[in-house]
C-alpha atoms as a PDB file:
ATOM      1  CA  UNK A   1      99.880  98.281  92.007  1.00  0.00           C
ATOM      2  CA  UNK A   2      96.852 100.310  92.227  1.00  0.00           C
ATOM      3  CA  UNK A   3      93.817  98.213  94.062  1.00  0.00           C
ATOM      4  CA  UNK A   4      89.833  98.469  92.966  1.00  0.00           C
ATOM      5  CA  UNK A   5      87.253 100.411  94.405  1.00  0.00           C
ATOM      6  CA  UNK A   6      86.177  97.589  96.522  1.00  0.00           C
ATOM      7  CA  UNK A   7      89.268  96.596  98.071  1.00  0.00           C
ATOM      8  CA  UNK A   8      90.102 100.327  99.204  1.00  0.00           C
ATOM      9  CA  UNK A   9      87.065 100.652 100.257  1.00  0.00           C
ATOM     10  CA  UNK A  10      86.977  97.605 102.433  1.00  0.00           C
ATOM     11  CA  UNK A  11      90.390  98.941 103.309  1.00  0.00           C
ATOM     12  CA  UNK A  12      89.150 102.147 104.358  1.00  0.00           C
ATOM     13  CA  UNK A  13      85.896 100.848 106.156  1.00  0.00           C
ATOM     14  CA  UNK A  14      88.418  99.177 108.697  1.00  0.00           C
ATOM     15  CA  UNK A  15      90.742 101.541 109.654  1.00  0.00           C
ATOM     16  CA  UNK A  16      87.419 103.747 109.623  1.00  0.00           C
ATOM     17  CA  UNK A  17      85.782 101.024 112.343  1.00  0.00           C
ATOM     18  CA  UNK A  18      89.153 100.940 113.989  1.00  0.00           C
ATOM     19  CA  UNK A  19      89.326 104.268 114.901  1.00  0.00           C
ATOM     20  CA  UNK A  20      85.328 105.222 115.307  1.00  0.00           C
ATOM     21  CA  UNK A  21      84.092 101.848 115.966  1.00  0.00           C
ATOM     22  CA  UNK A  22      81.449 102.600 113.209  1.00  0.00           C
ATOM     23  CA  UNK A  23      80.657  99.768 111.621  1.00  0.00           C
ATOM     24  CA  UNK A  24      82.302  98.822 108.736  1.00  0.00           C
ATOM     25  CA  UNK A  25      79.238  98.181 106.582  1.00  0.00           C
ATOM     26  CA  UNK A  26      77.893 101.878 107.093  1.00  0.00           C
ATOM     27  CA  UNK A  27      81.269 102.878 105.421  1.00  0.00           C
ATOM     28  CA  UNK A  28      79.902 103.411 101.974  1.00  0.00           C
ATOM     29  CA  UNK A  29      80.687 105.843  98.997  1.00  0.00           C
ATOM     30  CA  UNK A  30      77.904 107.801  99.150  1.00  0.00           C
ATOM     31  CA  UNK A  31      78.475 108.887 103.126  1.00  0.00           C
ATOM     32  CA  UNK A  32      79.960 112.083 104.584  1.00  0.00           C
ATOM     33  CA  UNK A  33      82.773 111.493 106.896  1.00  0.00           C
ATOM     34  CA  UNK A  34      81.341 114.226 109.090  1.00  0.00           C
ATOM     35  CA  UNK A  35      78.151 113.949 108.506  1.00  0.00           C
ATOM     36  CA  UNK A  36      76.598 110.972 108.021  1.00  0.00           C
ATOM     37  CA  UNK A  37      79.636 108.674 109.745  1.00  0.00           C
ATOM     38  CA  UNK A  38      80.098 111.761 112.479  1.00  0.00           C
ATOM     39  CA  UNK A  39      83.555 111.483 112.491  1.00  0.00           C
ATOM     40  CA  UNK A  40      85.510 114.798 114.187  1.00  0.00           C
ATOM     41  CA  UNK A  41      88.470 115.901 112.544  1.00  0.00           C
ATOM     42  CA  UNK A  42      91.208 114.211 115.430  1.00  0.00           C
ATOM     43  CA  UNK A  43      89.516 111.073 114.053  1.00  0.00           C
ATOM     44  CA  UNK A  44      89.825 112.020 110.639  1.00  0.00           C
ATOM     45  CA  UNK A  45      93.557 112.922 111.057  1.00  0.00           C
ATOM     46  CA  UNK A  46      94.045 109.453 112.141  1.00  0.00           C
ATOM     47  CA  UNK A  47      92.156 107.636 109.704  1.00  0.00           C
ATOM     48  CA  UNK A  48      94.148 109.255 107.001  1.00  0.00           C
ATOM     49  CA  UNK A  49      97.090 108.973 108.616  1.00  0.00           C
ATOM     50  CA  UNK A  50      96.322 105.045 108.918  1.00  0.00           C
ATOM     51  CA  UNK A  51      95.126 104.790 104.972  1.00  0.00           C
ATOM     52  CA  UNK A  52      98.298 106.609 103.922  1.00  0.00           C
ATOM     53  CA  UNK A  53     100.292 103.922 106.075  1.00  0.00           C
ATOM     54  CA  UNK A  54      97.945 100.611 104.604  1.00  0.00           C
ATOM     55  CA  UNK A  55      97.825 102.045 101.051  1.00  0.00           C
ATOM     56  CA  UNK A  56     101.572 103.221 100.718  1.00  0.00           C
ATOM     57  CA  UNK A  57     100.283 106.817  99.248  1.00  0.00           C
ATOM     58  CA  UNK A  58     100.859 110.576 100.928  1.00  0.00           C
ATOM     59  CA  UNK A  59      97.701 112.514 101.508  1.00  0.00           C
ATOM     60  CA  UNK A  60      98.660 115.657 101.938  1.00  0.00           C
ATOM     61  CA  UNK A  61      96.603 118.287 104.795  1.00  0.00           C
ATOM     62  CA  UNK A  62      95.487 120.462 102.745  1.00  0.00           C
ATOM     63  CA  UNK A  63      93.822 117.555 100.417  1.00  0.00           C
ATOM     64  CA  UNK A  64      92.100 116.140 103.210  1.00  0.00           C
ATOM     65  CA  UNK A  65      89.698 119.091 103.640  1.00  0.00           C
ATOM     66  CA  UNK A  66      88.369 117.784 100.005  1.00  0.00           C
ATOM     67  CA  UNK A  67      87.963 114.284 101.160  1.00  0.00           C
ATOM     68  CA  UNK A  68      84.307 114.412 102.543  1.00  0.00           C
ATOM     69  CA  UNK A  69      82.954 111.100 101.157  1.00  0.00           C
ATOM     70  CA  UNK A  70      84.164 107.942 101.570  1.00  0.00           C
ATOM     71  CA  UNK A  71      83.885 108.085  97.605  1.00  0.00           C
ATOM     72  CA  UNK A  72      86.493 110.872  97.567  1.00  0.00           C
ATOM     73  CA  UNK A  73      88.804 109.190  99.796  1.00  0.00           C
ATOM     74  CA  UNK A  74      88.810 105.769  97.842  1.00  0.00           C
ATOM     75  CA  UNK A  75      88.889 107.856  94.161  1.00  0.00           C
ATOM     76  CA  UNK A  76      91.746 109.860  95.401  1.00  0.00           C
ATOM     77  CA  UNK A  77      93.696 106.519  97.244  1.00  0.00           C
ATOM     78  CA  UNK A  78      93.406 104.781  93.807  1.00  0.00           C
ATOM     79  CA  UNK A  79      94.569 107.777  92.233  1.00  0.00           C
ATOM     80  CA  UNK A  80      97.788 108.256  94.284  1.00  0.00           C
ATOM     81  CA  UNK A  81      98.788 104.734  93.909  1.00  0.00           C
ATOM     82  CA  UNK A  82      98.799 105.547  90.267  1.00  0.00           C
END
């Protein structure tokens, strides 16, 4: 079953602060990974690889170069889980 925007996103914000150790609050929809968050892309691999695991969906490589919001991440999470 497909979760809301909020709960991905509180999802995401803690594998995000996991990984980074930026704080989970700063994880919003409106922020770049690389830019405003400055995650590198080792980091990224991980986080995705970690949301794919939490939210039972497959991100494939090629669609993570198109995730670069939070926003885009959680839209495309609650797509996948259909």
């Amino acid at each position: 079953m497909a979760q809301d925007e909020q709960q991905v996103l509180s999802g995401l914000a803690e594998i995000v602060n996991e990984e980074t150790g930026v704080d989970a609050a700063d994880v919003q929809p409106d922020k770049s990974f690389t830019e405003d968050l400055d995650i590198d892309s080792l980091s990224m691999m991980t986080i995705v690889v970690n949301a794919e695991e939490k939210f039972g969906v497959t991100i494939p490589d090629d669609e993570v170069k198109n995730l670069t919001t939070v926003g885009d991440a959680v839209k495309y999470i609650q797509t996948a889980q259909g």
